[in-house]
N, C-alpha and C. Protein backbone atom coordinates (compact mmCIF):
# COMPACT_ATOMS: atom_id res chain seq x y z
N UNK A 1 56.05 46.72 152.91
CA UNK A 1 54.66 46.41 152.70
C UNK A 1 54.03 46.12 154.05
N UNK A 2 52.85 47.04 154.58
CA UNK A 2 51.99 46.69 155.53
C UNK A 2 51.58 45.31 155.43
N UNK A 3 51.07 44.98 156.11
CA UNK A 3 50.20 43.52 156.74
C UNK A 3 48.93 44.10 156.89
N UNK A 4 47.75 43.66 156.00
CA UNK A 4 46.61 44.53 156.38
C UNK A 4 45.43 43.24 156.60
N UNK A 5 44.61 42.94 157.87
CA UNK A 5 44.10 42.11 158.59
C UNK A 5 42.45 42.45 158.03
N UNK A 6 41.77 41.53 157.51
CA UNK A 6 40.23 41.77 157.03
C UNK A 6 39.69 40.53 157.95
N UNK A 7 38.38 40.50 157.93
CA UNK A 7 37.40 39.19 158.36
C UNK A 7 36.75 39.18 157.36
N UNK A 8 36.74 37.54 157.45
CA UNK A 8 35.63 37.42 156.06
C UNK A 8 34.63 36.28 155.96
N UNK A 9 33.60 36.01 155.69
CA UNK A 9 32.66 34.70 155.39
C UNK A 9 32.84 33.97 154.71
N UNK A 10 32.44 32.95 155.08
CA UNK A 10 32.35 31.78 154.24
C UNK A 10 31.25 31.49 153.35
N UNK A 11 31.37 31.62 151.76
CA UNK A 11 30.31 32.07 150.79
C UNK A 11 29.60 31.00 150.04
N UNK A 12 28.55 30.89 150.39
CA UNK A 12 27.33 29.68 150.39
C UNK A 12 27.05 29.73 148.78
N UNK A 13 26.16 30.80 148.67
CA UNK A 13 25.64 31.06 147.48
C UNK A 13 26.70 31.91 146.48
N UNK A 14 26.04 31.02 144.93
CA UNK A 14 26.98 31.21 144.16
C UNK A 14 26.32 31.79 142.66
N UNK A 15 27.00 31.87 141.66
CA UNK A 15 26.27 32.33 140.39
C UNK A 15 26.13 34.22 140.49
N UNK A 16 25.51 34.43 139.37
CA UNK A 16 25.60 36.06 139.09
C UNK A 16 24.45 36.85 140.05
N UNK A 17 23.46 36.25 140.14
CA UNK A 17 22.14 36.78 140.93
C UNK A 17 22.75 36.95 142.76
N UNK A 18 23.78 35.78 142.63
CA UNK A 18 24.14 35.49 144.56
C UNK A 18 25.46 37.01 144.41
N UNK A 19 26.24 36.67 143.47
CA UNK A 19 26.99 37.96 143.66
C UNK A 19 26.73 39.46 143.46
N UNK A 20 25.07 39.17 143.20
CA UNK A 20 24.86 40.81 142.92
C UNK A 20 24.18 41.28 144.09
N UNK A 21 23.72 40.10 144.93
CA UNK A 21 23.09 40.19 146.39
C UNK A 21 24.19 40.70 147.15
N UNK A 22 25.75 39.83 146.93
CA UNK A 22 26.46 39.66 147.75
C UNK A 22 26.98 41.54 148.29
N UNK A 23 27.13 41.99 146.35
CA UNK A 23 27.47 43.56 146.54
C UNK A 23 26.49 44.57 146.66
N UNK A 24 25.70 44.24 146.94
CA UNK A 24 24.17 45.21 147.54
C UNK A 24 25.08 45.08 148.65
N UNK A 25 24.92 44.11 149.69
CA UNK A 25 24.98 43.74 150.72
C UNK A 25 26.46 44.89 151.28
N UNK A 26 27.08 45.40 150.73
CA UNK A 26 28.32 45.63 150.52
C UNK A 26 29.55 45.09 150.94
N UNK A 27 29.30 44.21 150.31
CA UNK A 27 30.78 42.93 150.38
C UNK A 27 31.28 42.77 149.17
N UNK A 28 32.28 42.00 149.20
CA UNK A 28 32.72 41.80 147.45
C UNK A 28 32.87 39.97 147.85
N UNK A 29 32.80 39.64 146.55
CA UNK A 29 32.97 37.64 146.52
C UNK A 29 34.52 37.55 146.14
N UNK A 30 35.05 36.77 146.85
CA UNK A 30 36.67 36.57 146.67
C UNK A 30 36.56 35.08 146.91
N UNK A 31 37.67 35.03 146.22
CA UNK A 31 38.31 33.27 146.12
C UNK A 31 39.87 33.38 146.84
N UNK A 32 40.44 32.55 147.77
CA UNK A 32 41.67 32.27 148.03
C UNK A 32 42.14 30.97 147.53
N UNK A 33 42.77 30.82 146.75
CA UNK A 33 43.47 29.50 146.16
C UNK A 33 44.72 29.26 145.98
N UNK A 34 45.64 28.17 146.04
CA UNK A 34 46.75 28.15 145.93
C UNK A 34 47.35 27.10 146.79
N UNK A 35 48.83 26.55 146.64
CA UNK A 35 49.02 25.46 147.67
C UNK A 35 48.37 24.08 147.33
N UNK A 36 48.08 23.91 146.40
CA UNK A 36 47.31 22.83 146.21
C UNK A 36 45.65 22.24 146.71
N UNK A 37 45.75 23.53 147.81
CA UNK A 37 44.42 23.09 148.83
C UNK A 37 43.38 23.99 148.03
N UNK A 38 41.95 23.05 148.54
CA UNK A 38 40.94 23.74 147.77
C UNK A 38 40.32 24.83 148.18
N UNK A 39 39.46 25.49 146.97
CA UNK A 39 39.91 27.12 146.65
C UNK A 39 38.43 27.12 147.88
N UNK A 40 39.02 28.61 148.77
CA UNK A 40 37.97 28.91 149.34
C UNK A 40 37.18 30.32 149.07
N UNK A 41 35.71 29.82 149.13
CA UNK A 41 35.31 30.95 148.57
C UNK A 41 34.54 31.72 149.60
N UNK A 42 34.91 33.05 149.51
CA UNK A 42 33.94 33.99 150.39
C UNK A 42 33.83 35.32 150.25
N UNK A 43 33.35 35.84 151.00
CA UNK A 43 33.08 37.32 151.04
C UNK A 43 33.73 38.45 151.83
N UNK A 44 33.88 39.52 151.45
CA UNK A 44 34.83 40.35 152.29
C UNK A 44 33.71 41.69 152.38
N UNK A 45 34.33 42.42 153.62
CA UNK A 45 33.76 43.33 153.83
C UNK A 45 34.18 44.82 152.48
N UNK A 46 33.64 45.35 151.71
CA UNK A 46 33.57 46.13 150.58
C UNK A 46 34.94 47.32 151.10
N UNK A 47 34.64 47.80 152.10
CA UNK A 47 35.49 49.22 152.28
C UNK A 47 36.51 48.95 152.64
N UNK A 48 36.49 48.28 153.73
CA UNK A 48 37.92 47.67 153.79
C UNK A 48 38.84 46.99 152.96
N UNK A 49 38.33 46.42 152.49
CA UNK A 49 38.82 45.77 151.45
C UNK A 49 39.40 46.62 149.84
N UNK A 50 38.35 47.64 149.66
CA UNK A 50 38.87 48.34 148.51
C UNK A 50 40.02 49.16 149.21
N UNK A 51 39.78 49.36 150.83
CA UNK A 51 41.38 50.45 151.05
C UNK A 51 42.50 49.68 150.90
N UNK A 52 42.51 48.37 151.22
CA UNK A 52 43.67 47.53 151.42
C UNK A 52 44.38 47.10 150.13
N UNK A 53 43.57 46.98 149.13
CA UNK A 53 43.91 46.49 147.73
C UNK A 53 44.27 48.18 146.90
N UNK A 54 44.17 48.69 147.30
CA UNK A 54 44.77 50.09 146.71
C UNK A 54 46.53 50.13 146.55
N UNK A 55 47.06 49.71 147.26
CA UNK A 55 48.76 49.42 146.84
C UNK A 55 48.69 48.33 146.31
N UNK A 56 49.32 48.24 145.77
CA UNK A 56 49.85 47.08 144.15
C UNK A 56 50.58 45.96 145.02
N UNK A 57 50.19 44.82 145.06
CA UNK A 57 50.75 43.56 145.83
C UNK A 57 49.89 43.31 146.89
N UNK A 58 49.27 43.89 147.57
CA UNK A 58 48.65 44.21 149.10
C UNK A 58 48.64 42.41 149.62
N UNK A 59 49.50 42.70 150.96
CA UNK A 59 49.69 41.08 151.55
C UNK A 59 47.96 41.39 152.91
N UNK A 60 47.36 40.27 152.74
CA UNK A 60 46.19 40.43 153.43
C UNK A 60 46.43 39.26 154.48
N UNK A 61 45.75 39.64 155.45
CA UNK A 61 45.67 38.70 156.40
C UNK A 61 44.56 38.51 156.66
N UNK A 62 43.43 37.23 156.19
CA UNK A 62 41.91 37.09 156.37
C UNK A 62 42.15 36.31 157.26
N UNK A 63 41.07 36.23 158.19
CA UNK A 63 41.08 35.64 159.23
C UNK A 63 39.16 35.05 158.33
N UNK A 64 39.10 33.65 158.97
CA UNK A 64 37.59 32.85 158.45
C UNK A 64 37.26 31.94 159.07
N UNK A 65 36.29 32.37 160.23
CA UNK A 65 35.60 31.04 161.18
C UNK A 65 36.94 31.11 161.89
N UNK A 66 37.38 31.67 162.02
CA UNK A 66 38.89 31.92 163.49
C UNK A 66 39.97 31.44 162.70
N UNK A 67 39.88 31.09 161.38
CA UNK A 67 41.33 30.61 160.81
C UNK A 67 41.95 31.55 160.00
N UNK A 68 43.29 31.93 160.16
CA UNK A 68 43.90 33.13 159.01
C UNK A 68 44.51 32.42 158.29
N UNK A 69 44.33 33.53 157.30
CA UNK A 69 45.00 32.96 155.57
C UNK A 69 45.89 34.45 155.36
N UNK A 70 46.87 34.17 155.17
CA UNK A 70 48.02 34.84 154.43
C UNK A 70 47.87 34.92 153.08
N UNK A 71 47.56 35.79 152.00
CA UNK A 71 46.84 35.92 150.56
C UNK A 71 47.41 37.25 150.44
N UNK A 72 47.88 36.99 149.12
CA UNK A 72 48.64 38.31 147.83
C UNK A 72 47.22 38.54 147.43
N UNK A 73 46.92 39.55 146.93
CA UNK A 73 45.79 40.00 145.57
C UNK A 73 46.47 39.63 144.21
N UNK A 74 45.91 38.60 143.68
CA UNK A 74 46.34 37.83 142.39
C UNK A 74 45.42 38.73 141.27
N UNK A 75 44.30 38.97 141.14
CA UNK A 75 43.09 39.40 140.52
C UNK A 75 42.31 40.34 140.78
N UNK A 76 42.13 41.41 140.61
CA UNK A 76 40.53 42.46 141.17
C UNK A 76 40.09 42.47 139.70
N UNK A 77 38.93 41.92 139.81
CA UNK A 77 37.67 42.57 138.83
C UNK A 77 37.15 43.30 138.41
N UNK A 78 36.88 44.56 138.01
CA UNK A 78 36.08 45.77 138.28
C UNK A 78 35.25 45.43 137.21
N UNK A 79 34.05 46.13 137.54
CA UNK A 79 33.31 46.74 136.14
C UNK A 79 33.53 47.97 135.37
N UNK A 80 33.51 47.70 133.94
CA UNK A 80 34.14 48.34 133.20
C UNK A 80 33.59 49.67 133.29
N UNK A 81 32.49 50.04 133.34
CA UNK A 81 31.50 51.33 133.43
C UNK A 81 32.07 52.33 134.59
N UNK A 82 31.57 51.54 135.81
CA UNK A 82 31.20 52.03 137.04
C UNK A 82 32.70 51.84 137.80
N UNK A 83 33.42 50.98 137.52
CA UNK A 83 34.61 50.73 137.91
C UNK A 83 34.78 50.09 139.56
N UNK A 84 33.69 49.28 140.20
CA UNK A 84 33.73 49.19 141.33
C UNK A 84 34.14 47.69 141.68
N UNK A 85 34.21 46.95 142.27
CA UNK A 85 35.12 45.86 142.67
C UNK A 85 33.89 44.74 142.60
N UNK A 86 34.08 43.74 141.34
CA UNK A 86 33.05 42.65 141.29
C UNK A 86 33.73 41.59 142.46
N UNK A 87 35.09 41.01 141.68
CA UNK A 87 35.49 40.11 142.13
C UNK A 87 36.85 39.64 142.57
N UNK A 88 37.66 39.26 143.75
CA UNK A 88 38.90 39.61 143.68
C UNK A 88 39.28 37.58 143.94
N UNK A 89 40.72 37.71 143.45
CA UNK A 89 41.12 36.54 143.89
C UNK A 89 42.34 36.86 144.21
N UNK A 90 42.36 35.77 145.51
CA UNK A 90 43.86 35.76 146.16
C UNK A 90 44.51 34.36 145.88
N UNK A 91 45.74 34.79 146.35
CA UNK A 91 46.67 33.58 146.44
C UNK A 91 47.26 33.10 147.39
N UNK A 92 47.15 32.09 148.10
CA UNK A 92 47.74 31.98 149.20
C UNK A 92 49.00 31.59 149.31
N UNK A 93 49.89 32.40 150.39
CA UNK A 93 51.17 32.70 150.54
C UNK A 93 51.73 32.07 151.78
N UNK A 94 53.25 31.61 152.08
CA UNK A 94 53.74 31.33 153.44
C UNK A 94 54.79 32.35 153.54
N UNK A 95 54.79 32.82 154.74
CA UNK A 95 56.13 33.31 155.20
C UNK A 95 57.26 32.33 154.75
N UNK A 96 58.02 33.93 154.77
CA UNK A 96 59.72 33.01 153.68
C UNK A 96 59.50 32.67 152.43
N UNK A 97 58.05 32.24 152.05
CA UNK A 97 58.03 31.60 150.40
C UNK A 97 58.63 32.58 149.22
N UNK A 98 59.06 32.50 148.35
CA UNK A 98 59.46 33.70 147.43
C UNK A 98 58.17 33.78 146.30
N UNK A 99 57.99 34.59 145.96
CA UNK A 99 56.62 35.01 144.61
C UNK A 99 56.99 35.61 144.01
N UNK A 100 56.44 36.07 142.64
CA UNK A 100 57.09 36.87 141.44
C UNK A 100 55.90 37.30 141.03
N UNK A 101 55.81 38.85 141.69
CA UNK A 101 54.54 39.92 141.10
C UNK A 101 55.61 41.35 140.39
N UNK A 102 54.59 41.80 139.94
CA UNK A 102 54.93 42.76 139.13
C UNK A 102 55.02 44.43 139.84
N UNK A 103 56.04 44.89 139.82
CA UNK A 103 55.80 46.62 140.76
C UNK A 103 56.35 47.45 139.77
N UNK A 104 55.23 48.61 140.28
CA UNK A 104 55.66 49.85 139.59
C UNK A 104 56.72 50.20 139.68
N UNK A 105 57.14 50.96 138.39
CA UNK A 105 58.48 51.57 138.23
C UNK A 105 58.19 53.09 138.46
N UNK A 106 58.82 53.85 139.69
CA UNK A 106 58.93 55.09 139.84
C UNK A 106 60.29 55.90 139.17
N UNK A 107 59.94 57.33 138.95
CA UNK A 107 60.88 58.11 137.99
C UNK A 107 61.08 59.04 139.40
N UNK A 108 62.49 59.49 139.67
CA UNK A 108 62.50 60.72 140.73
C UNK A 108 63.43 61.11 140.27
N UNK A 109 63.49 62.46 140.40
CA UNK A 109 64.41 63.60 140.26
C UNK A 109 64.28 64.28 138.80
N UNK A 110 64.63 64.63 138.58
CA UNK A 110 64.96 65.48 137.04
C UNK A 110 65.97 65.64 136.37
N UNK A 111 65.22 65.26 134.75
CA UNK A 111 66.71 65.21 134.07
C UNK A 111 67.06 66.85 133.73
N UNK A 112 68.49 66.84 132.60
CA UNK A 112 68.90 68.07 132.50
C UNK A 112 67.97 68.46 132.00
N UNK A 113 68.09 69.80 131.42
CA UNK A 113 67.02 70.90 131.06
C UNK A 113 66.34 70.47 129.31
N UNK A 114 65.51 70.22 128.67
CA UNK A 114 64.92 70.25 127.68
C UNK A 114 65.42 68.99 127.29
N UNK A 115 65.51 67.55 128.39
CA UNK A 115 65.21 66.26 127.56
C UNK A 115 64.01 65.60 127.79
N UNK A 116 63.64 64.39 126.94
CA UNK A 116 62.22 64.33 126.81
C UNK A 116 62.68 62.68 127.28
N UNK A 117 61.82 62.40 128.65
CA UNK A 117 62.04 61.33 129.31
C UNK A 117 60.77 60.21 128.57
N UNK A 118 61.31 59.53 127.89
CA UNK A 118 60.25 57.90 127.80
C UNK A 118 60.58 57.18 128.65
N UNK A 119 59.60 56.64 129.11
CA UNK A 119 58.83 55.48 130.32
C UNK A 119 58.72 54.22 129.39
N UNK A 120 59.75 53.41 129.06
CA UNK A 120 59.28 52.05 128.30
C UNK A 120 58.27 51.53 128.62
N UNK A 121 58.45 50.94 130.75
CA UNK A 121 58.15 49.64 131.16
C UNK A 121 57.51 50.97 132.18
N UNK A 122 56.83 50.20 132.69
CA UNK A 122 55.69 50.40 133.77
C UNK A 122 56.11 50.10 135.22
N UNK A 123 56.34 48.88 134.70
CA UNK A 123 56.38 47.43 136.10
C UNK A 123 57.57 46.50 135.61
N UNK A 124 58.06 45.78 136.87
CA UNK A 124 59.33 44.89 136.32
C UNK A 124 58.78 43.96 137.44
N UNK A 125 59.08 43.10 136.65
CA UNK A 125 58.70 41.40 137.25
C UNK A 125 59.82 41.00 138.37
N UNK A 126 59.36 40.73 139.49
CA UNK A 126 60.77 40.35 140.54
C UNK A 126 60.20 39.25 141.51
N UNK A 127 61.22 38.09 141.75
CA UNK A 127 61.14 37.33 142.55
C UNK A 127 61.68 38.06 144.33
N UNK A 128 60.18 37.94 145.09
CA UNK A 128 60.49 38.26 146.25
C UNK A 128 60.11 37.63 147.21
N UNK A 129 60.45 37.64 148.78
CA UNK A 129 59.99 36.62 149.88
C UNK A 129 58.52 37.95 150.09
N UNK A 130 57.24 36.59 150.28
CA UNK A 130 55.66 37.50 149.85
C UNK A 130 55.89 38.40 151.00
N UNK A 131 56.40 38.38 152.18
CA UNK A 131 56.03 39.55 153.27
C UNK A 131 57.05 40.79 152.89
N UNK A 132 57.55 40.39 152.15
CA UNK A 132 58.96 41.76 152.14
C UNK A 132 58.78 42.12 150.19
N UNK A 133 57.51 42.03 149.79
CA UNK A 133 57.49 42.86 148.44
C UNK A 133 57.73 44.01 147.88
N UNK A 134 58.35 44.87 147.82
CA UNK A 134 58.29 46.26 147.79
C UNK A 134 57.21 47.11 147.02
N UNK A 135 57.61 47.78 147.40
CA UNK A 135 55.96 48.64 146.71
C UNK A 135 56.19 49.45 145.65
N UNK A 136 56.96 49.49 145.02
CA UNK A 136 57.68 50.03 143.94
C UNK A 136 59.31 50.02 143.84
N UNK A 137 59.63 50.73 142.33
CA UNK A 137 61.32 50.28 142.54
C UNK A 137 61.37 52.24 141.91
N UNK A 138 62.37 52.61 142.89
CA UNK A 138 62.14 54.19 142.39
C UNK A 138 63.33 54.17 141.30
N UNK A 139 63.61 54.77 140.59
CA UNK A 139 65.10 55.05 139.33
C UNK A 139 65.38 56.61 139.46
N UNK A 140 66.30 56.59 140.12
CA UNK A 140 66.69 58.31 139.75
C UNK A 140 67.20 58.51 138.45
N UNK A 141 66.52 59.50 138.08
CA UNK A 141 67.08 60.34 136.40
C UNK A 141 67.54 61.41 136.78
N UNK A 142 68.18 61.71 137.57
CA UNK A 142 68.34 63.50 137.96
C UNK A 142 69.54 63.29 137.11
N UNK A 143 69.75 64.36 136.28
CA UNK A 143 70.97 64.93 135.43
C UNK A 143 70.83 64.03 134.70
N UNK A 144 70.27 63.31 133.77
CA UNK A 144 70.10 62.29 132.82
C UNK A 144 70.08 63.04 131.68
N UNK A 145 71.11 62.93 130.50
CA UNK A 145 71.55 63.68 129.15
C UNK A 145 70.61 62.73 128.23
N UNK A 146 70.38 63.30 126.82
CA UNK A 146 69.60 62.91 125.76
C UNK A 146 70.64 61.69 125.02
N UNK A 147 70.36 60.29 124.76
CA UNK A 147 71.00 59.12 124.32
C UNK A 147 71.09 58.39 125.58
N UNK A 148 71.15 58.33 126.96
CA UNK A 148 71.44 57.89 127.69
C UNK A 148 70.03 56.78 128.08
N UNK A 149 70.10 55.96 128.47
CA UNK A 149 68.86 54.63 128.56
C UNK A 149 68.89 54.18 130.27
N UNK A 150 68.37 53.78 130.74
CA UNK A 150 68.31 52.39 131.89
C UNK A 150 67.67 50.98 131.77
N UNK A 151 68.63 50.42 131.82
CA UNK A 151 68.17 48.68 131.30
C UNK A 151 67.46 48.36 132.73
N UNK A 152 66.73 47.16 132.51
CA UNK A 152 66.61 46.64 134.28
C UNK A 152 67.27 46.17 134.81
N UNK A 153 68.69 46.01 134.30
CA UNK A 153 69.89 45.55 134.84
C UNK A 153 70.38 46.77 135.78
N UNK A 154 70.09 47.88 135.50
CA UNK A 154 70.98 49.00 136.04
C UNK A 154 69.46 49.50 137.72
N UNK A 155 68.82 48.84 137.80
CA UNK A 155 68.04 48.94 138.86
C UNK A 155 68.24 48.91 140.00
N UNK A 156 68.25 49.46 140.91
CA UNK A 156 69.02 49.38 142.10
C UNK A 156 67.24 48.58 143.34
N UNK A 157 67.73 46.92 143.56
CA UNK A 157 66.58 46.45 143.88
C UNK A 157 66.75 46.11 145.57
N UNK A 158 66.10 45.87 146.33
CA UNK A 158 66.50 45.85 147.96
C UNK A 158 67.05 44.84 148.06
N UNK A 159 67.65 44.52 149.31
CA UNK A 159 68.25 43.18 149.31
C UNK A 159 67.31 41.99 149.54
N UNK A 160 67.56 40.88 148.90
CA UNK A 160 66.79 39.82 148.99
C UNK A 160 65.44 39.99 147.82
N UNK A 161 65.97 40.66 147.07
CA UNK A 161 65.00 40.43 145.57
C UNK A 161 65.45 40.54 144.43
N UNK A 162 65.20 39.85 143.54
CA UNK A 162 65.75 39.29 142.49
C UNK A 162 64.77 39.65 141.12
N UNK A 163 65.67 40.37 139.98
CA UNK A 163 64.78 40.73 138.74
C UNK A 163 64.44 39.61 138.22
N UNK A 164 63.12 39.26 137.35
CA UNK A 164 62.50 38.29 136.82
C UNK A 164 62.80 38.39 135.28
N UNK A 165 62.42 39.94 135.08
CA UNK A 165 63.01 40.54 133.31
C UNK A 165 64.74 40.15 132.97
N UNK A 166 64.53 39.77 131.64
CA UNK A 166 65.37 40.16 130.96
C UNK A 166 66.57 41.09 131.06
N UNK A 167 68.27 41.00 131.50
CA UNK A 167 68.74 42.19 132.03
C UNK A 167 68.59 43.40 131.07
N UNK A 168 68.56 43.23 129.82
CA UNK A 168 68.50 44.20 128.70
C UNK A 168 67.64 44.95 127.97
N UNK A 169 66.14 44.76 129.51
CA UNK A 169 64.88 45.16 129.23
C UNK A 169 65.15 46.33 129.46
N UNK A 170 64.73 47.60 128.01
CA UNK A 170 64.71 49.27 128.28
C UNK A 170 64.03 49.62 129.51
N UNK A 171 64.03 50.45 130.44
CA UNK A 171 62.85 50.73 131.18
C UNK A 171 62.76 52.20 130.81
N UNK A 172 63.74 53.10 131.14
CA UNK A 172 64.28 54.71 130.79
C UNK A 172 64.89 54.65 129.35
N UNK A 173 64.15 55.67 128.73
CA UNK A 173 64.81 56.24 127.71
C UNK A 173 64.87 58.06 127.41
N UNK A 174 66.40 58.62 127.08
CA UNK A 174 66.18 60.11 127.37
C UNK A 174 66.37 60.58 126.28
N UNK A 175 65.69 61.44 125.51
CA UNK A 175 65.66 62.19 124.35
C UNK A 175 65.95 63.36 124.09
N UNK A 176 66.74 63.77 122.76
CA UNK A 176 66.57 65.32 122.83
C UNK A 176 64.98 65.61 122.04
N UNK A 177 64.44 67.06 122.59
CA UNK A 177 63.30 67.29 122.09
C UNK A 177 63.24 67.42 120.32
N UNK A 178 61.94 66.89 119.77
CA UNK A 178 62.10 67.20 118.53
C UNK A 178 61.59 68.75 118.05
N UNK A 179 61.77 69.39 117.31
CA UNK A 179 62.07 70.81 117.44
C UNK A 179 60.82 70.54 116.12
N UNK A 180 59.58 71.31 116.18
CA UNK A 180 58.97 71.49 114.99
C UNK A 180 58.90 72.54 114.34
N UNK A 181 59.28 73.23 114.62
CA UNK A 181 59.68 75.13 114.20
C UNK A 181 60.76 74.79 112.65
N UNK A 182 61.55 73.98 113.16
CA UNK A 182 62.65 73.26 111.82
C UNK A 182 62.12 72.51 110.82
N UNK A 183 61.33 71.78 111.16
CA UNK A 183 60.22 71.22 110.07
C UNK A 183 59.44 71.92 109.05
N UNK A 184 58.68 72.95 109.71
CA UNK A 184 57.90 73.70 109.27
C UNK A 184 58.58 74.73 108.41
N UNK A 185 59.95 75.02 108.63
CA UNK A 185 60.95 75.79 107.65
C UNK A 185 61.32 74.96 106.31
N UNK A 186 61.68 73.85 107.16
CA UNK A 186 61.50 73.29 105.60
C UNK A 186 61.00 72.84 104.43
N UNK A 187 59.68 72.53 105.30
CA UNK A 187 58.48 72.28 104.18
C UNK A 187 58.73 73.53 103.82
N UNK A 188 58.47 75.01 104.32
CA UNK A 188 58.20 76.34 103.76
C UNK A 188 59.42 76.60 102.82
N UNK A 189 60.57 75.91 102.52
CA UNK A 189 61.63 76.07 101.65
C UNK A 189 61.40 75.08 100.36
N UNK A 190 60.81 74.27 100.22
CA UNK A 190 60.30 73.33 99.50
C UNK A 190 59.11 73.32 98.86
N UNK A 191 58.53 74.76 99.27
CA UNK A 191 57.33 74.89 98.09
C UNK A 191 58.32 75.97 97.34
């Protein structure tokens, strides 16, 4: 996981009218909270900010009035329509601390010829140190036969991270195809 460095303000005005100024303006309103210390609220620059939050976990480094904050993306907002970034909240993080976010589950390779791969799980929950999150967990299926499964036990995770799931959570499941040509014979034998 990159380290990706934003500047940001310190955000005065508040309520729905101040945040609709805020994204004219093209900034987005973010909160950093966490640690017990109180939540700070401000503004980020819009573009930068939507490139940086594009990988799943994104560790940010805001710098505010000359002070940096180390912050996970806990929250993005969007609007449901237009889909553009209302409101994001972070969490603030220390080096070395361990956190438990959620990463995509990648599929690589290919199974044998005519099985039908289900995707249970999406994402698997893992305790990791916040600067060393990974950005996904890949699962090879290459040559993967029909009955055959992957639990999240059978995950192969980097060193120094730890599954959060259940070991006996499905993630892979491999199927033989269902054949409807056979169906349709039999209804047609049954009238």
């Amino acid at each position: 996981m990159s380290d990706l460095n934003l500047t940001g303000e310190v955000r005065t005005e508040f309520g729905k009218g101040a945040a609709r100024r805020i994204r004219r303006a093209d900034q987005i309103p973010a909160v950093i909270y966490g640690h017990g210390a109180a939540p700070l609220h401000l503004v980020l620059p819009e573009r930068l900010t939507v490139r940086a939050i594009r990988a799943s976990n994104a560790l940010l480094t805001i710098t505010v009035d000359g002070e940096k904050h180390l912050a996970l993306v806990k929250d993005v907002q969007r609007d449901p329509v237009l889909q553009i970034v209302e409101h994001i909240d972070l969490l603030t993080v220390k080096k070395g601390e361990k956190v438990i976010v959620d990463v995509p589950v990648h599929l690589v390779g290919e199974p044998a010829p005519s099985v039908v791969v289900n995707q249970e799980e999406m994402t698997v929950s893992l305790s990791a140190d916040a600067t060393n999150v990974p950005s996904r967990i890949e699962v090879d299926i290459a040559g993967r036969t029909p009955g055959q499964h992957i639990l999240a036990s059978g995950l192969v995770l980097p060193a120094g991270v730890e599954l959060v799931n259940e070991a006996d959570l499905l993630i892979v499941h491999f199927a033989e195809p269902v054949v409807i040509a056979e169906v349709e014979t039999e209804e047609a034998a049954a009238e």
